[in-house]
N, C-alpha and C. Protein backbone atom coordinates (compact mmCIF):
# COMPACT_ATOMS: atom_id res chain seq x y z
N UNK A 1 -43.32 12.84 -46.24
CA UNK A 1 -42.61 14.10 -46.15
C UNK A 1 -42.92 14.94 -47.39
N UNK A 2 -43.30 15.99 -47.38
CA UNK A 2 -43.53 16.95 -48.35
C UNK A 2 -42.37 17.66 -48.80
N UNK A 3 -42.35 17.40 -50.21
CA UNK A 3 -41.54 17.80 -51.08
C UNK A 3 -41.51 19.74 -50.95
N UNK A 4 -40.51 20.42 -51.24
CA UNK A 4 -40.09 21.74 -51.29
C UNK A 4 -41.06 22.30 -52.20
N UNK A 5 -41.83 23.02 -52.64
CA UNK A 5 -42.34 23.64 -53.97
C UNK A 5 -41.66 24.50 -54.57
N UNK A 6 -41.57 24.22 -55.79
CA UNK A 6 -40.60 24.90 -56.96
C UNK A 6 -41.58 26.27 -57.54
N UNK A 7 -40.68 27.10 -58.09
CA UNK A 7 -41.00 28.11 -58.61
C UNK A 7 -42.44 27.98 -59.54
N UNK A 8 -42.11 26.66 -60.44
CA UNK A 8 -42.82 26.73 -61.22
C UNK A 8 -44.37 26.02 -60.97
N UNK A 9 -44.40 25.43 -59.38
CA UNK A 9 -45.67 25.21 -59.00
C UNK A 9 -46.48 26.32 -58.66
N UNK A 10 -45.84 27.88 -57.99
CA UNK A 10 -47.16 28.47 -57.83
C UNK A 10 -47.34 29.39 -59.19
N UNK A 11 -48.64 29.76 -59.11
CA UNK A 11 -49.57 30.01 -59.87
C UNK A 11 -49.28 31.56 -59.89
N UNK A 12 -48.72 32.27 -59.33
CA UNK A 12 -48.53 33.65 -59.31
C UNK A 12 -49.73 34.71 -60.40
N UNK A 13 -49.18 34.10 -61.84
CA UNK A 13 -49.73 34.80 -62.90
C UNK A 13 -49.06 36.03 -62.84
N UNK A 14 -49.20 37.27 -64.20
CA UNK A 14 -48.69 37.57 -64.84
C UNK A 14 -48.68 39.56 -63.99
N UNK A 15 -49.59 39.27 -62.99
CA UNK A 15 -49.87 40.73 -62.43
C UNK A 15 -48.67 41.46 -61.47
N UNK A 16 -47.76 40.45 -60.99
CA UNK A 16 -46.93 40.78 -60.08
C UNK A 16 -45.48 41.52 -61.11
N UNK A 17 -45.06 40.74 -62.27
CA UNK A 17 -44.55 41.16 -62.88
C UNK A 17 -44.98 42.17 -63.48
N UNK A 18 -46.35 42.29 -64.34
CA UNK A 18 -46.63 43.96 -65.01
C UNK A 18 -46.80 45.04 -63.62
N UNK A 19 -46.91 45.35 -62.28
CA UNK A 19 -46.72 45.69 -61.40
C UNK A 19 -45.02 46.21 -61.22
N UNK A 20 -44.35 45.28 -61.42
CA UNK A 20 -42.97 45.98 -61.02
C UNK A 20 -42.18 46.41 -62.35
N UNK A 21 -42.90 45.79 -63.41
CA UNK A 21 -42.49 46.41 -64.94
C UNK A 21 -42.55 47.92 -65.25
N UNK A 22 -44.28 48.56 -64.69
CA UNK A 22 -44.54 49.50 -64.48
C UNK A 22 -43.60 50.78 -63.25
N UNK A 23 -43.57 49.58 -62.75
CA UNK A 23 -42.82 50.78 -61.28
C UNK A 23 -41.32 50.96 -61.86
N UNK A 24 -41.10 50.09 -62.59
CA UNK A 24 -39.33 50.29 -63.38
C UNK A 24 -40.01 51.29 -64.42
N UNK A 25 -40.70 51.52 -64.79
CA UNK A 25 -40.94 52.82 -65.75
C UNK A 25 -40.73 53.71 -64.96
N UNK A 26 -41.96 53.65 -64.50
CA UNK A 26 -42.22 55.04 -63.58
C UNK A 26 -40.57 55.44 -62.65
N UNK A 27 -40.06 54.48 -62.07
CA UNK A 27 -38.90 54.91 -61.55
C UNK A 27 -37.45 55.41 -62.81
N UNK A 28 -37.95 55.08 -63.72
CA UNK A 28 -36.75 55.43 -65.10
C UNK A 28 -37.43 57.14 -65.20
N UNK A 29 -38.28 57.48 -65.37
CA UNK A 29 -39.20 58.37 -65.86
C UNK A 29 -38.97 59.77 -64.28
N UNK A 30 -38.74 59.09 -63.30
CA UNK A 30 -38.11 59.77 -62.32
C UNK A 30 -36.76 59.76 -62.12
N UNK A 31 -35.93 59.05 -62.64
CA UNK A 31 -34.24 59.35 -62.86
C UNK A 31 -34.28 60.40 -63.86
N UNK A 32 -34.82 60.59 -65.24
CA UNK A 32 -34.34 61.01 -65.91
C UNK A 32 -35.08 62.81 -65.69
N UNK A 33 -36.03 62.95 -64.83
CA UNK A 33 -36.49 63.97 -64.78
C UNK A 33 -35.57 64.69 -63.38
N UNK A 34 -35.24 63.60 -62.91
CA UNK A 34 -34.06 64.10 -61.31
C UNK A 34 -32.49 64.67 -62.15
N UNK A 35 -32.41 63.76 -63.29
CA UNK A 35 -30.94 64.41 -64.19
C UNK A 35 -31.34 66.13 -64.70
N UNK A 36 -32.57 66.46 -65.03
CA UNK A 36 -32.80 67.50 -65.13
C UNK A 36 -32.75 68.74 -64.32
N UNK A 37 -32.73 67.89 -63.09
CA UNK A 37 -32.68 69.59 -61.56
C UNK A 37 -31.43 69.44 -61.27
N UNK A 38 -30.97 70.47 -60.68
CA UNK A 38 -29.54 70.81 -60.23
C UNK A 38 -29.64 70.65 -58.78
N UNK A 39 -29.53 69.60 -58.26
CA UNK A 39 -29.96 68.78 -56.67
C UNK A 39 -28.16 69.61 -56.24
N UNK A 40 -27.28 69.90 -56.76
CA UNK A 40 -26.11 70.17 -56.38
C UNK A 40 -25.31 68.50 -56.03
N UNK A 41 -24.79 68.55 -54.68
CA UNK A 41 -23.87 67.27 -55.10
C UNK A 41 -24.89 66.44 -54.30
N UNK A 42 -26.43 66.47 -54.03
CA UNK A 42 -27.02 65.62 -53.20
C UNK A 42 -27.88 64.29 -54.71
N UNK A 43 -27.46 65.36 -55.71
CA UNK A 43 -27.93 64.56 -57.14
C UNK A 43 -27.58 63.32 -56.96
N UNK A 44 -26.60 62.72 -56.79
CA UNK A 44 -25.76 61.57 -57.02
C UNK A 44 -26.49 60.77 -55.99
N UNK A 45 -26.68 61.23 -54.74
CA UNK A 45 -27.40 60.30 -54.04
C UNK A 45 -28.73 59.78 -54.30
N UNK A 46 -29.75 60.86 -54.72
CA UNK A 46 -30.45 60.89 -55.02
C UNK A 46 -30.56 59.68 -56.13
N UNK A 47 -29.91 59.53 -57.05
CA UNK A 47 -29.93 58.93 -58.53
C UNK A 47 -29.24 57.25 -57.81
N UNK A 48 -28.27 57.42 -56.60
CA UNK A 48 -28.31 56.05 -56.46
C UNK A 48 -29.13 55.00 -55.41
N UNK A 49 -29.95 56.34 -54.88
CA UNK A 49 -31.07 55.36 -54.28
C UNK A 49 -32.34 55.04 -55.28
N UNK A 50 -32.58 55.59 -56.43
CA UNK A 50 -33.41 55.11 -57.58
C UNK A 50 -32.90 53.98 -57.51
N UNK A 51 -31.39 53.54 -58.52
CA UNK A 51 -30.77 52.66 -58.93
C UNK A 51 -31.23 51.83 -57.86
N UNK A 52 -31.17 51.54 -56.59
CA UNK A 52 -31.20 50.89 -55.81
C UNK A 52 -32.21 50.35 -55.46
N UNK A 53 -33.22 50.91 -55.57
CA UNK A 53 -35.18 50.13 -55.81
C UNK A 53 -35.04 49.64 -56.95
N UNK A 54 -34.67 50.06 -58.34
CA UNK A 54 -34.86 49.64 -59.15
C UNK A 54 -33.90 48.11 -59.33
N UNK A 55 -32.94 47.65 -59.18
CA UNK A 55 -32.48 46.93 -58.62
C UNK A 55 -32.85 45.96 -57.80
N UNK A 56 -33.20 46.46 -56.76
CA UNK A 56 -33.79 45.98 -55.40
C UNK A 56 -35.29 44.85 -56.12
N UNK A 57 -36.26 45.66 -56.85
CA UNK A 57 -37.25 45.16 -57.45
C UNK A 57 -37.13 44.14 -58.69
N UNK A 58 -35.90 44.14 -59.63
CA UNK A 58 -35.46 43.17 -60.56
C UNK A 58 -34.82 41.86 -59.57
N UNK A 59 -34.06 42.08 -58.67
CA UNK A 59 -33.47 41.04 -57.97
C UNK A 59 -34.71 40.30 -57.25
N UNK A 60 -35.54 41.11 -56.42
CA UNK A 60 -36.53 40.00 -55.61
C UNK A 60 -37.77 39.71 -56.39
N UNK A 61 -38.65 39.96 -57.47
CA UNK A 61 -39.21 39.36 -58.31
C UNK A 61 -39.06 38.71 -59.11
N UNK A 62 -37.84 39.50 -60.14
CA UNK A 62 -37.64 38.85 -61.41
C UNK A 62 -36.66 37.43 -61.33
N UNK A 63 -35.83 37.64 -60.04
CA UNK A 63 -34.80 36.84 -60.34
C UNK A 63 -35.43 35.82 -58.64
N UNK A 64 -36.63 36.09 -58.56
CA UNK A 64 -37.28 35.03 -57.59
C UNK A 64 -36.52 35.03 -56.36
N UNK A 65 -36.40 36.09 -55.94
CA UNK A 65 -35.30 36.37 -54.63
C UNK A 65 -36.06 35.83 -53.32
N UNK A 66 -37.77 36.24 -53.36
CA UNK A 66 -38.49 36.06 -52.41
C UNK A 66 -38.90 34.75 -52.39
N UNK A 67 -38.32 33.71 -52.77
CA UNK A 67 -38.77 32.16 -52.78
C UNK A 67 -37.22 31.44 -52.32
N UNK A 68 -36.48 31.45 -52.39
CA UNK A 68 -34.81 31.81 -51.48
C UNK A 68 -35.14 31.45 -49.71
N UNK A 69 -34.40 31.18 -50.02
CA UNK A 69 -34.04 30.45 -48.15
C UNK A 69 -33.60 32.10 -47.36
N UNK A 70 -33.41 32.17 -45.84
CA UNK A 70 -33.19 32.73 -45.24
C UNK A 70 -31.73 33.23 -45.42
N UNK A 71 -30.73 32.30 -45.43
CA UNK A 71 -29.47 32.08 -45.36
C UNK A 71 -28.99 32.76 -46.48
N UNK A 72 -29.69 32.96 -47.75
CA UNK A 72 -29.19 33.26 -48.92
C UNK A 72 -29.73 34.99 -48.98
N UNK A 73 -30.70 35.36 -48.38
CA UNK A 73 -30.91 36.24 -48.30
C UNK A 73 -30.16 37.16 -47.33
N UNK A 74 -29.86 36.08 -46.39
CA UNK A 74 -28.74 37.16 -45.30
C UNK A 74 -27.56 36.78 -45.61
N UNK A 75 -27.13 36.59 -46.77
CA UNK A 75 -25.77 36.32 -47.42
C UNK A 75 -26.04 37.62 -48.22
N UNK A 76 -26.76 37.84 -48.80
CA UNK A 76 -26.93 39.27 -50.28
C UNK A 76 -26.68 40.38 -49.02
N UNK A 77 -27.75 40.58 -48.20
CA UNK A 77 -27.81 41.52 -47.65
C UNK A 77 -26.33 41.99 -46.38
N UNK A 78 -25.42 40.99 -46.31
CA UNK A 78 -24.42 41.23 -45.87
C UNK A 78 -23.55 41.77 -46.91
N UNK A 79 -23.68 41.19 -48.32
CA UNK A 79 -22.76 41.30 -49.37
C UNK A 79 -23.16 42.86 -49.98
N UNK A 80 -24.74 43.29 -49.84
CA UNK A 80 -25.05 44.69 -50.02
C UNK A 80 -24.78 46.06 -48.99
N UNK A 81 -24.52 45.37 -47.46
CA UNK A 81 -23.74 46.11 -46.65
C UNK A 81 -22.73 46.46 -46.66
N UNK A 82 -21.59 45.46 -46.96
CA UNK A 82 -20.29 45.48 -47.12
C UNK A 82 -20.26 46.61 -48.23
N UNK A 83 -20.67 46.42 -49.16
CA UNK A 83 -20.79 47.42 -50.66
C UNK A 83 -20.95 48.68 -50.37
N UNK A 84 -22.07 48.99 -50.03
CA UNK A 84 -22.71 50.40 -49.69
C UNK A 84 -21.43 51.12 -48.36
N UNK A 85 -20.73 50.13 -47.53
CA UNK A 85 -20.08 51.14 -46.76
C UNK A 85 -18.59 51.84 -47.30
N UNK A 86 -18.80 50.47 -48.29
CA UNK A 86 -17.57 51.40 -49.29
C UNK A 86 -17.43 52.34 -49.84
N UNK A 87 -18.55 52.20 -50.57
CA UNK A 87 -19.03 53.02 -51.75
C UNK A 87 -19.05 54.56 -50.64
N UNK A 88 -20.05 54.32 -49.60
CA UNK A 88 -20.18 55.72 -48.17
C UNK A 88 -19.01 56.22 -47.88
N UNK A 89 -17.81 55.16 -47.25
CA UNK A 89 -16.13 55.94 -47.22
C UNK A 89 -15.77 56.22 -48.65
N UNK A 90 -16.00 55.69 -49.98
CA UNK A 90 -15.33 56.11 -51.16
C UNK A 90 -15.64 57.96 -51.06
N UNK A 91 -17.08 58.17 -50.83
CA UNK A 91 -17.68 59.35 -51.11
C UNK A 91 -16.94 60.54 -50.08
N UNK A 92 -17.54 60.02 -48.85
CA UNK A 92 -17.08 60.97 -47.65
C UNK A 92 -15.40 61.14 -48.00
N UNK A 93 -14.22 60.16 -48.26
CA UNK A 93 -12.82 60.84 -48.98
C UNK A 93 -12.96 61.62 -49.36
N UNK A 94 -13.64 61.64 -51.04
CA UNK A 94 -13.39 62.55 -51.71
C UNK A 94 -14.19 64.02 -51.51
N UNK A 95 -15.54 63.93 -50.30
CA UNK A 95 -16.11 65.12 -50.65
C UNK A 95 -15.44 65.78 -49.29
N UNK A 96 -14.65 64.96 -48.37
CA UNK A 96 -13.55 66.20 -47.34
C UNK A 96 -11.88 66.28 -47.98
N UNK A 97 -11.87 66.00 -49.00
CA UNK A 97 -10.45 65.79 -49.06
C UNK A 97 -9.69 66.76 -49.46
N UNK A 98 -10.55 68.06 -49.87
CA UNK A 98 -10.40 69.44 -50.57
C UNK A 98 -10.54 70.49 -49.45
């Protein structure tokens, strides 16, 4: 029976990480130039779907998300649904409530 392979058997090397190191620049380097335009109140969205790749890309590389079982992944992604529809009714309250 063949044993599971651990993180530290594959060989990946060092390109996958300077790849998403870079794209966390480049995506910082586009938040802070999006804080500069006056998007009106679509700014906020805007700035939390950055947050949300950027995120998105620390959790499944850095923190080895894509080597994770099925089960654990459709555990986050229920736990990131639940979140986001809150966060969607938190917003829609306050932007009809006036």
């Amino acid at each position: 029976m063949k044993e599971k392979e651990t993180i530290s058997d594959e060989k990946t090397g060092y390109r996958p990480y300077l790849a998403v190191w870079a794209a966390l620049l480049a995506l910082t380097g586009i938040t802070v130039y999006v804080a500069g335009i006056d998007l009106g109140r679509y700014g906020i969205i805007v700035n939390i779907l950055i947050a949300s790749v950027k995120a998105s890309l620390v959790v499944y590389i850095f923190m080895h998300l894509k080597h994770e079982s099925r089960m654990l992944k459709a555990m986050l992604f229920f736990v990131l649904s639940t979140l986001t529809v809150t966060i969607v009714l938190t917003f829609m309250d306050v932007l009809y409530r006036y």
